[in-house]
N, C-alpha and C. Protein backbone atom coordinates (compact mmCIF):
# COMPACT_ATOMS: atom_id res chain seq x y z
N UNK A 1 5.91 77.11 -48.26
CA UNK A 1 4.88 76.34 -47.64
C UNK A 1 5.49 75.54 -46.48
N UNK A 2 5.00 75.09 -45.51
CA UNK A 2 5.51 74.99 -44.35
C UNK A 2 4.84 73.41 -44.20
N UNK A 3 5.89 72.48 -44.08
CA UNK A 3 5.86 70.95 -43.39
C UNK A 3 5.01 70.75 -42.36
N UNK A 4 4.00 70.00 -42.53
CA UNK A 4 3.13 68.93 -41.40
C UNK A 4 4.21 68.15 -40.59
N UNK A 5 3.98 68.71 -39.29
CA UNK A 5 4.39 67.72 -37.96
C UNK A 5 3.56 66.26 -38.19
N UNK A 6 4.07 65.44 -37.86
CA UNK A 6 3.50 64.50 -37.89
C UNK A 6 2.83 63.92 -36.19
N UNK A 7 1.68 63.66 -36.37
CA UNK A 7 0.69 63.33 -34.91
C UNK A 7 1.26 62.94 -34.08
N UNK A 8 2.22 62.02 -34.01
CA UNK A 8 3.01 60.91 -33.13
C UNK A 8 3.65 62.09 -32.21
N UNK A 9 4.25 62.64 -33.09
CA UNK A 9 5.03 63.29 -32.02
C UNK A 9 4.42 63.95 -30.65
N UNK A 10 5.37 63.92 -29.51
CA UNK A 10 4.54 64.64 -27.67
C UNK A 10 3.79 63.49 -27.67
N UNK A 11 3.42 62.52 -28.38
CA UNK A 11 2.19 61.28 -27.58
C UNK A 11 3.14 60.24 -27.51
N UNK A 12 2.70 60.02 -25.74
CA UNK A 12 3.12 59.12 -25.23
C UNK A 12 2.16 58.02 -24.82
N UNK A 13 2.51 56.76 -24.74
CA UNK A 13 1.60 56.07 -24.53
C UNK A 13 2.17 55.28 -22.93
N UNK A 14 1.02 54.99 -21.97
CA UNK A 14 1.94 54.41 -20.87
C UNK A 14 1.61 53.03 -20.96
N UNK A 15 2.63 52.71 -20.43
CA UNK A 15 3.16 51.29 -20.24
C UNK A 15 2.30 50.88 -18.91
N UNK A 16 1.57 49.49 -19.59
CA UNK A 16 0.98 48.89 -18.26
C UNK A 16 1.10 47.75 -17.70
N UNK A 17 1.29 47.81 -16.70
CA UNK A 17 2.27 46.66 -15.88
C UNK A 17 0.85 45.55 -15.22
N UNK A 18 1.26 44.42 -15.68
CA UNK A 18 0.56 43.21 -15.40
C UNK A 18 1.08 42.74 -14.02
N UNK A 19 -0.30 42.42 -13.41
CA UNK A 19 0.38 41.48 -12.03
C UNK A 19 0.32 40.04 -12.11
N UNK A 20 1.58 39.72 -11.57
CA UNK A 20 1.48 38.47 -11.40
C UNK A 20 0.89 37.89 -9.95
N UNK A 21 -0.03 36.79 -10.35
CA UNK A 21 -0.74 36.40 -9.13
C UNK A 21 -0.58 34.85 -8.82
N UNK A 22 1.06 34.99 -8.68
CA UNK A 22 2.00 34.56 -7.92
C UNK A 22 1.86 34.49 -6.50
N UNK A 23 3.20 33.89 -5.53
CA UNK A 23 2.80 34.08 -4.13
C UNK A 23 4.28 34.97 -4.33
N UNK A 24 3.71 35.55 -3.25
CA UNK A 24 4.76 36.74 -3.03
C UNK A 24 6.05 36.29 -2.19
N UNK A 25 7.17 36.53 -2.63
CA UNK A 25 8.64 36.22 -1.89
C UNK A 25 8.27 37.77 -0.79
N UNK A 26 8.58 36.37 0.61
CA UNK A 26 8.46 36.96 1.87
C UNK A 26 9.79 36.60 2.66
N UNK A 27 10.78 36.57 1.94
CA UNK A 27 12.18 36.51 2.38
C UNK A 27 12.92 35.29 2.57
N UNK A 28 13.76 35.17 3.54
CA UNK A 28 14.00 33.97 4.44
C UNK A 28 13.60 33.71 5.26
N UNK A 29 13.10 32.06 5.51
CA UNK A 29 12.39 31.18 6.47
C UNK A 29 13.19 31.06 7.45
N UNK A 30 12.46 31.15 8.80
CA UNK A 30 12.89 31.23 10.10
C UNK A 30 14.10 30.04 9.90
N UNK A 31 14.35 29.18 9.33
CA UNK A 31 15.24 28.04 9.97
C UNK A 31 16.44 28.88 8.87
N UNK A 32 16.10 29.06 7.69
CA UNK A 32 17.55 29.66 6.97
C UNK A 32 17.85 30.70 7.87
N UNK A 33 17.07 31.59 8.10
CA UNK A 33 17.94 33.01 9.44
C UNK A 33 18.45 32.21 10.29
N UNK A 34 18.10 31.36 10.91
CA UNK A 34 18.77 30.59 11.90
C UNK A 34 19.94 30.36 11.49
N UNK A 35 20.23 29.19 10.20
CA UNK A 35 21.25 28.82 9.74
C UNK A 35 22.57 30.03 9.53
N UNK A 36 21.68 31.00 9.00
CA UNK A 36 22.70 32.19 8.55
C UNK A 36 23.22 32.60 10.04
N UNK A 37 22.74 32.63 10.55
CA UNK A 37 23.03 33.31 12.12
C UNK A 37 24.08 32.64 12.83
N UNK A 38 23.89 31.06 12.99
CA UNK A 38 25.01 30.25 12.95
C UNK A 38 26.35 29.97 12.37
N UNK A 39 26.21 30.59 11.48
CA UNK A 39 27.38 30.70 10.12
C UNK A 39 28.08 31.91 10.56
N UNK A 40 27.64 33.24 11.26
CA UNK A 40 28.03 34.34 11.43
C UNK A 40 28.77 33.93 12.96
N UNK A 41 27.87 33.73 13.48
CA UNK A 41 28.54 33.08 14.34
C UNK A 41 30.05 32.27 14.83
N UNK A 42 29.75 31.02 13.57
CA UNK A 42 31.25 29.94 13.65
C UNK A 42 32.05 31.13 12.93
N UNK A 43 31.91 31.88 12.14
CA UNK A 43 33.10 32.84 11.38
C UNK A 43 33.46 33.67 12.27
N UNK A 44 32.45 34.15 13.31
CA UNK A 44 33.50 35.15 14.59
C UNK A 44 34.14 33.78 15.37
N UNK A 45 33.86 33.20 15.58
CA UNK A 45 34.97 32.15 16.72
C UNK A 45 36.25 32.12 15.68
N UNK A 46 35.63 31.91 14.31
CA UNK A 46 36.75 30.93 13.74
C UNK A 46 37.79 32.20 13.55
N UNK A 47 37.66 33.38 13.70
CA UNK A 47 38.65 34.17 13.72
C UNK A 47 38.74 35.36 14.75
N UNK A 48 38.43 34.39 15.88
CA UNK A 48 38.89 34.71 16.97
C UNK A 48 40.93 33.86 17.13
N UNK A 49 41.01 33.60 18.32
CA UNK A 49 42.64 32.73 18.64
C UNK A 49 42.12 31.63 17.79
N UNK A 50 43.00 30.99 17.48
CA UNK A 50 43.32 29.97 16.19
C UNK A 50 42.42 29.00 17.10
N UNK A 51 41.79 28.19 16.46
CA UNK A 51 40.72 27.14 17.11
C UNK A 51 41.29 25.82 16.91
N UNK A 52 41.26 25.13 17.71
CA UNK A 52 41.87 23.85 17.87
C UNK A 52 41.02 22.73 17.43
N UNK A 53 41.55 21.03 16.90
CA UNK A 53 41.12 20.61 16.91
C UNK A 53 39.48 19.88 17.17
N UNK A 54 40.25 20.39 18.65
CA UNK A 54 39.34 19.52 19.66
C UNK A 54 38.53 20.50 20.04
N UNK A 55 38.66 22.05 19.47
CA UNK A 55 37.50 22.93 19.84
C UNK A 55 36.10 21.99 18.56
N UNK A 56 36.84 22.43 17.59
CA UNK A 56 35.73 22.06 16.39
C UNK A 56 34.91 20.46 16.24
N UNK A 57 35.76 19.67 17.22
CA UNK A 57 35.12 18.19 17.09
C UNK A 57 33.96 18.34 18.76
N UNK A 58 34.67 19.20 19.66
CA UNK A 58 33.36 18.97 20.47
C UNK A 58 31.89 20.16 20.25
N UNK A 59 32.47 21.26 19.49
CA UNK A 59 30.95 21.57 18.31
C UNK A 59 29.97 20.73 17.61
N UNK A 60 31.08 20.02 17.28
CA UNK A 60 30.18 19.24 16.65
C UNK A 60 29.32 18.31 16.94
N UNK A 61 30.02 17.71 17.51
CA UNK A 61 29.55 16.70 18.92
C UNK A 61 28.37 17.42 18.95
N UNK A 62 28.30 18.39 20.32
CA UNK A 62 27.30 19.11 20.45
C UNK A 62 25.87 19.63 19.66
N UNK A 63 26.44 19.69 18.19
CA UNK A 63 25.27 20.07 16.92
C UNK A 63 24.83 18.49 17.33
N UNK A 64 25.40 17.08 17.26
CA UNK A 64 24.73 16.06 17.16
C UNK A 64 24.51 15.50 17.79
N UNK A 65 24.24 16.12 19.03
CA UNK A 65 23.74 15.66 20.82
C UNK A 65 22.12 16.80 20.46
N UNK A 66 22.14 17.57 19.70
CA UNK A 66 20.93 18.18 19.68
C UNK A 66 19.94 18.23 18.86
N UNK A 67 20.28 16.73 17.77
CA UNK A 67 19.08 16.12 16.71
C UNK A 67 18.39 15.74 17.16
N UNK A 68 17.20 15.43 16.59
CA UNK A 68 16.51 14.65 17.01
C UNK A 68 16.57 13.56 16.26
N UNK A 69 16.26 11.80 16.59
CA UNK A 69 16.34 10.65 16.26
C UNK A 69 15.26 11.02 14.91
N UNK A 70 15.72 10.13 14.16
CA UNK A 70 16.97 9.21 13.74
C UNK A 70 18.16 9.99 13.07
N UNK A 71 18.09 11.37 13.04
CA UNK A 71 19.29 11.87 12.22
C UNK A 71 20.40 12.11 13.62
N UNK A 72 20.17 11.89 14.77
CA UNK A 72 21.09 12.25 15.66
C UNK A 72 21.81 10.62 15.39
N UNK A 73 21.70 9.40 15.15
CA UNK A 73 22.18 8.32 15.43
C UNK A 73 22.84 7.94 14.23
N UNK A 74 22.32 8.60 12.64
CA UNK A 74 23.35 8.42 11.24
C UNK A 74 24.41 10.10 11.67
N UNK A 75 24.22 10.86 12.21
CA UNK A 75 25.25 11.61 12.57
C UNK A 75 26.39 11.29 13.28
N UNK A 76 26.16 10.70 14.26
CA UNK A 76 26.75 10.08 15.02
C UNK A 76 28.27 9.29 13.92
N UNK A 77 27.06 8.13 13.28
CA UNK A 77 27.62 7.10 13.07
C UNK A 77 28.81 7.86 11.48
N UNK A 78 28.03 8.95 10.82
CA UNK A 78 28.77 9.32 9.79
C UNK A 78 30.22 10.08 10.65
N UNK A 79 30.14 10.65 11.82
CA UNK A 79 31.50 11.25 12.51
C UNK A 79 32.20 10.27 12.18
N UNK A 80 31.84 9.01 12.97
CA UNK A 80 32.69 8.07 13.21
C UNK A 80 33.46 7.34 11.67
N UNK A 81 32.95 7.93 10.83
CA UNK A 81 32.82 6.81 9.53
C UNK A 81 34.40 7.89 8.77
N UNK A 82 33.65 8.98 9.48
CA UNK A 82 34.42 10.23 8.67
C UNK A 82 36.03 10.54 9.23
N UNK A 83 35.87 9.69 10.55
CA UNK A 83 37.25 10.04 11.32
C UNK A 83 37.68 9.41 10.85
N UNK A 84 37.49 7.58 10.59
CA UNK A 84 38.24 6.62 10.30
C UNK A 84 38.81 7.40 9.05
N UNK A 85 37.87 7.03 7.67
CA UNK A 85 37.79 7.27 6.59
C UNK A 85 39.34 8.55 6.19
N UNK A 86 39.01 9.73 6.95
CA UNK A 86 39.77 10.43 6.39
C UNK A 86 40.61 10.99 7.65
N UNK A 87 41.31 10.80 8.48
CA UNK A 87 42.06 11.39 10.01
C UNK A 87 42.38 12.85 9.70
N UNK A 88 42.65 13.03 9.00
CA UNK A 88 43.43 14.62 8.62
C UNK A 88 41.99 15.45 8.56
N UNK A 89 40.68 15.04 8.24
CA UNK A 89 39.70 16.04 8.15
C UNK A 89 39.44 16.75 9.39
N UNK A 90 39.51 18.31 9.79
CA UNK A 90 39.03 17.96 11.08
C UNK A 90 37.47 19.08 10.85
N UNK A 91 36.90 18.36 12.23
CA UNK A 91 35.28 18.13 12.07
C UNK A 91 35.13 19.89 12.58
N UNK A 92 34.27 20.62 12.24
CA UNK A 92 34.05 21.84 13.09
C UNK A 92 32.60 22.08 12.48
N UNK A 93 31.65 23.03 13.05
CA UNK A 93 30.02 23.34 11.88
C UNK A 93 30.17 24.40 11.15
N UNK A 94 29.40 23.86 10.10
CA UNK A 94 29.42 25.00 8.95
C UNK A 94 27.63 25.41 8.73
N UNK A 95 27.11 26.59 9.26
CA UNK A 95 25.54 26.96 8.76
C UNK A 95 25.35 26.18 9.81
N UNK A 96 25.60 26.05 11.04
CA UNK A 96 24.88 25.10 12.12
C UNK A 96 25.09 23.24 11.79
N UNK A 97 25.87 22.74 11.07
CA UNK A 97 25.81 21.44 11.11
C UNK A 97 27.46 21.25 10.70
N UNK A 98 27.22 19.58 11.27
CA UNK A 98 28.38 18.83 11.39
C UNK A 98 29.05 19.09 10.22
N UNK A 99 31.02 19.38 9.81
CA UNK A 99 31.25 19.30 8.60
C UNK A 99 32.65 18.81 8.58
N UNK A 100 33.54 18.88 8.03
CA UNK A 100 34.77 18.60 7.85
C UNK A 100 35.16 19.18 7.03
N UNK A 101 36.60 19.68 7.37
CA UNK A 101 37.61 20.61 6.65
C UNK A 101 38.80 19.91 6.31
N UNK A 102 39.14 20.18 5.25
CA UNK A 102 40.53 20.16 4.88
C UNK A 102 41.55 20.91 5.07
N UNK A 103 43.00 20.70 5.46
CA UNK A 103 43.91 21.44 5.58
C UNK A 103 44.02 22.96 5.42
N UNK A 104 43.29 23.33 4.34
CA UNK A 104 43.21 24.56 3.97
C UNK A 104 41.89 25.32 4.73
N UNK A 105 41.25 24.40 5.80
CA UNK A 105 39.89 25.23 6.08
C UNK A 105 38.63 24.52 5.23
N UNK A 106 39.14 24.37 4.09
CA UNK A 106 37.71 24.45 2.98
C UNK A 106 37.00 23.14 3.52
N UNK A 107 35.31 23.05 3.75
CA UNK A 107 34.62 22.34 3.89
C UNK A 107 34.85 21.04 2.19
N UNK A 108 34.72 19.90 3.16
CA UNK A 108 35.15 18.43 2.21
C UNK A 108 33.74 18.49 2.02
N UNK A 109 33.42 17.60 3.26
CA UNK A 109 31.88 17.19 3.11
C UNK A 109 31.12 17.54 4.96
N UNK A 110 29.58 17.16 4.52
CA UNK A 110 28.65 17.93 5.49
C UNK A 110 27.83 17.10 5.48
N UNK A 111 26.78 17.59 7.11
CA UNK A 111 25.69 16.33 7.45
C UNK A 111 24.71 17.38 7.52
N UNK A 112 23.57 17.72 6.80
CA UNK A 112 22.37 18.28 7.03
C UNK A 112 20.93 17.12 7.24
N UNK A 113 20.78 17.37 8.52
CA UNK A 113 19.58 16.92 9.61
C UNK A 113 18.49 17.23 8.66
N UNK A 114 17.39 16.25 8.80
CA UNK A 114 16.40 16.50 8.22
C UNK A 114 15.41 17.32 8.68
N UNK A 115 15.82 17.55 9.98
CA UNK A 115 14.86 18.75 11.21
C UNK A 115 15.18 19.94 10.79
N UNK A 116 16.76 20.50 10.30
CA UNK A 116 17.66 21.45 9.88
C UNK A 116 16.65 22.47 9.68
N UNK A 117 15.61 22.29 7.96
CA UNK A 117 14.75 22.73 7.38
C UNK A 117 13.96 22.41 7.12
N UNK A 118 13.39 21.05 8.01
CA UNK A 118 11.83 20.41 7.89
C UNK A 118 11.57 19.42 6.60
N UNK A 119 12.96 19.31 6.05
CA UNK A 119 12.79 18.66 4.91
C UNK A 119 12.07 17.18 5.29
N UNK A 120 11.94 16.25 4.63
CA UNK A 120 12.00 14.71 4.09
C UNK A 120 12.79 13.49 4.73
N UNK A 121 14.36 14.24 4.33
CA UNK A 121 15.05 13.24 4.53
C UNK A 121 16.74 14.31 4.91
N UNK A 122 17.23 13.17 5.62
CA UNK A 122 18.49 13.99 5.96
C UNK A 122 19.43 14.32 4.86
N UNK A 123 20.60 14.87 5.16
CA UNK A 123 21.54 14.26 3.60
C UNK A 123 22.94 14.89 3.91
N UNK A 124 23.67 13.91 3.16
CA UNK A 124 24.93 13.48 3.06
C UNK A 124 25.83 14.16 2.31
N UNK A 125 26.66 15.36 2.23
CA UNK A 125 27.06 16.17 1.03
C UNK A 125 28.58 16.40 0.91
N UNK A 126 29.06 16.98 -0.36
CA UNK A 126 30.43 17.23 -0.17
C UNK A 126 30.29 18.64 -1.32
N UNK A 127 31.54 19.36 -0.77
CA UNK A 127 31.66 20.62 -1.20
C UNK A 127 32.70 20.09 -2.88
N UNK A 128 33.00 21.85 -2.79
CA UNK A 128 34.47 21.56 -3.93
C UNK A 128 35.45 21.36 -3.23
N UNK A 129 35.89 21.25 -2.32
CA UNK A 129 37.52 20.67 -2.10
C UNK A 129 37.36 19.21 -2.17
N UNK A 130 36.33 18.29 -2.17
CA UNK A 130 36.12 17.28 -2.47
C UNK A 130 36.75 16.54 -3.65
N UNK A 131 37.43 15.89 -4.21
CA UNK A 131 38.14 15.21 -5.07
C UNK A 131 37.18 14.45 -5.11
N UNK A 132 35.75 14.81 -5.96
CA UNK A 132 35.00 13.62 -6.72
C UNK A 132 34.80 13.57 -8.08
N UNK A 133 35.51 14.98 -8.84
CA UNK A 133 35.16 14.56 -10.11
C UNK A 133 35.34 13.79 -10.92
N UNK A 134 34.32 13.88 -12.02
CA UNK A 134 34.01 12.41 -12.54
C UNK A 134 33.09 12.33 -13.95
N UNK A 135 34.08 13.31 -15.09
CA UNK A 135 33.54 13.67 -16.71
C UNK A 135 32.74 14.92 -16.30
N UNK A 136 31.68 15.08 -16.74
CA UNK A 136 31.21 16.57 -16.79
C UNK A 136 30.16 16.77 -15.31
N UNK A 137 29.85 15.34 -14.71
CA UNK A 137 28.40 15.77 -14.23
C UNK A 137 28.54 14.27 -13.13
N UNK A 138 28.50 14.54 -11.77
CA UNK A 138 28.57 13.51 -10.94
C UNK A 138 27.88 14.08 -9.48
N UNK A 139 27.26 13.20 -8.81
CA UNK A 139 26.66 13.93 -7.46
C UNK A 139 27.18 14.45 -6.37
N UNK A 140 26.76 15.46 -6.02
CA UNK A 140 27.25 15.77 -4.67
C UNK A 140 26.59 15.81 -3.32
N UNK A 141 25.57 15.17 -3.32
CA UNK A 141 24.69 14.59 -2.15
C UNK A 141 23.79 14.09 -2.54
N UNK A 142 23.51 13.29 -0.86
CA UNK A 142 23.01 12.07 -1.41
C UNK A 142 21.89 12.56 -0.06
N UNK A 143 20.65 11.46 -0.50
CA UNK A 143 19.55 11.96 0.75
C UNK A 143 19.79 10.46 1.39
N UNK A 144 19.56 10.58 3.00
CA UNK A 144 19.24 9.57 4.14
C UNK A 144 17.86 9.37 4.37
N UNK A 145 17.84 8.15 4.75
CA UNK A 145 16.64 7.82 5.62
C UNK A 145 17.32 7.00 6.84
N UNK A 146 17.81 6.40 6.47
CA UNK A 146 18.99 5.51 7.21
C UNK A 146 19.99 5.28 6.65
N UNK A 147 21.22 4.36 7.84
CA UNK A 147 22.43 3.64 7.17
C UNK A 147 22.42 2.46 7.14
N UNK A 148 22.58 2.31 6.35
CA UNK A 148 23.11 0.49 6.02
C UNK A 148 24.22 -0.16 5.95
N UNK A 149 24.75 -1.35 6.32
CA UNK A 149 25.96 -1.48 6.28
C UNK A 149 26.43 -1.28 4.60
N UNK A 150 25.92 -1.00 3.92
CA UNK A 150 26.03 -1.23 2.63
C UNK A 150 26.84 0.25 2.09
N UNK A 151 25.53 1.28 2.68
CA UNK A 151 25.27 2.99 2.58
C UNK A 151 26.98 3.47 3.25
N UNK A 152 27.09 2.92 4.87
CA UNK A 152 28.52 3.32 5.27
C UNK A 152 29.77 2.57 4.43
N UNK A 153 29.45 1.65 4.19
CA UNK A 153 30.89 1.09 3.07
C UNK A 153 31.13 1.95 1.70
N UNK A 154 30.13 2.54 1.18
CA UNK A 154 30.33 3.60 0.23
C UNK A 154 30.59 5.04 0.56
N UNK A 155 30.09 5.40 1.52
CA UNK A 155 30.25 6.30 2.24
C UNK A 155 31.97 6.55 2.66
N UNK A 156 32.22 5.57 2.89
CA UNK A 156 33.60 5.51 3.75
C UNK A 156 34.47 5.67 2.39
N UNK A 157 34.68 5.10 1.22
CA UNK A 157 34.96 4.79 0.12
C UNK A 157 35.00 6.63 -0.89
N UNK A 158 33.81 6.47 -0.70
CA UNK A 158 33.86 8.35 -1.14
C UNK A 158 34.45 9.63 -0.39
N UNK A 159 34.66 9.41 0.72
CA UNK A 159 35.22 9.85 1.64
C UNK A 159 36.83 9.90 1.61
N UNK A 160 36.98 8.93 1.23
CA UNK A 160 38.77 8.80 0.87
C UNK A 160 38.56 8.94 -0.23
N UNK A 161 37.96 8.93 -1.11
CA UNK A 161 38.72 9.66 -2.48
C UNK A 161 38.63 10.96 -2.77
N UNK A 162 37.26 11.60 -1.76
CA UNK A 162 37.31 12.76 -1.69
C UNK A 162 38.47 13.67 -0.78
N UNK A 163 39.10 13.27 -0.27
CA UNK A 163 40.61 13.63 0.24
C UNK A 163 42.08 13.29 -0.38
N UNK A 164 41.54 11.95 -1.49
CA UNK A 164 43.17 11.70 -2.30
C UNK A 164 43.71 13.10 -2.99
């Protein structure tokens, strides 16, 4: 006597795919292509002939001759805070904005304009070569609206320890 196949078998059932009515990812925003473009950019100079000092501080300059107020005038004032603060950093842009490097190249800390990406508020940041840690969990930027004499005395303060 001969065994029953069982029904299941050859039936397939298809799989039906739900939409999500979501907004659809339409890539990168004109100011990040920008940014990226800038970045491609400083990486062909930067390995072009060895770049000097004073190439990377009048870049920068330049990124902060082309803010608009009020982040062109805490740019300004953070260069100045950043030369004192740490002499050995030297200033060149990283993604289109003001930054500072350490000996090794590696970005310390950075000034992103609040025009940059239309954000809110400007802000104040530091990478990992930064010497800020501090137990498991400590900040690494801070947002502007302005400076205060208060804002640059800490500023200046984090700045050197982020280079000890």
């Amino acid at each position: 006597m001969a065994e029953s196949k069982t029904a299941t078998k050859g039936t397939r059932r298809s799989a039906k795919r739900t939409t999500v009515t979501s907004k659809k990812y339409e890539g990168f925003t004109a100011e990040e292509q920008a940014a990226m473009k800038e970045r491609a950019k400083e990486l062909k100079a930067e390995a072009r002939a060895d770049r000097d000092r004073a190439a990377g501080e009048r870049d920068v300059l330049a990124k902060i001759a082309e803010m608009p107020e009020p982040d062109r005038a805490m740019a300004e004032r953070l260069h100045a805070i950043i030369k004192a603060s740490a002499p050995d950093l030297s200033p060149k842009t990283w993604y289109g904005m003001p930054a500072y490097a350490n000996k090794d190249g590696k970005i310390v800390c950075f000034f992103q304009s609040a025009a940059k990406f239309n954000a809110r508020y400007a802000t104040f940041g530091f990478q990992e070569a930064a010497n800020l840690d501090e137990g498991t969990m400590w900040p690494t930027s801070w947002a502007l609206t302005e400076l205060t004499a208060a804002d640059e005395k800490r500023i200046a303060a984090l700045v050197k320890r982020a280079v000890s």
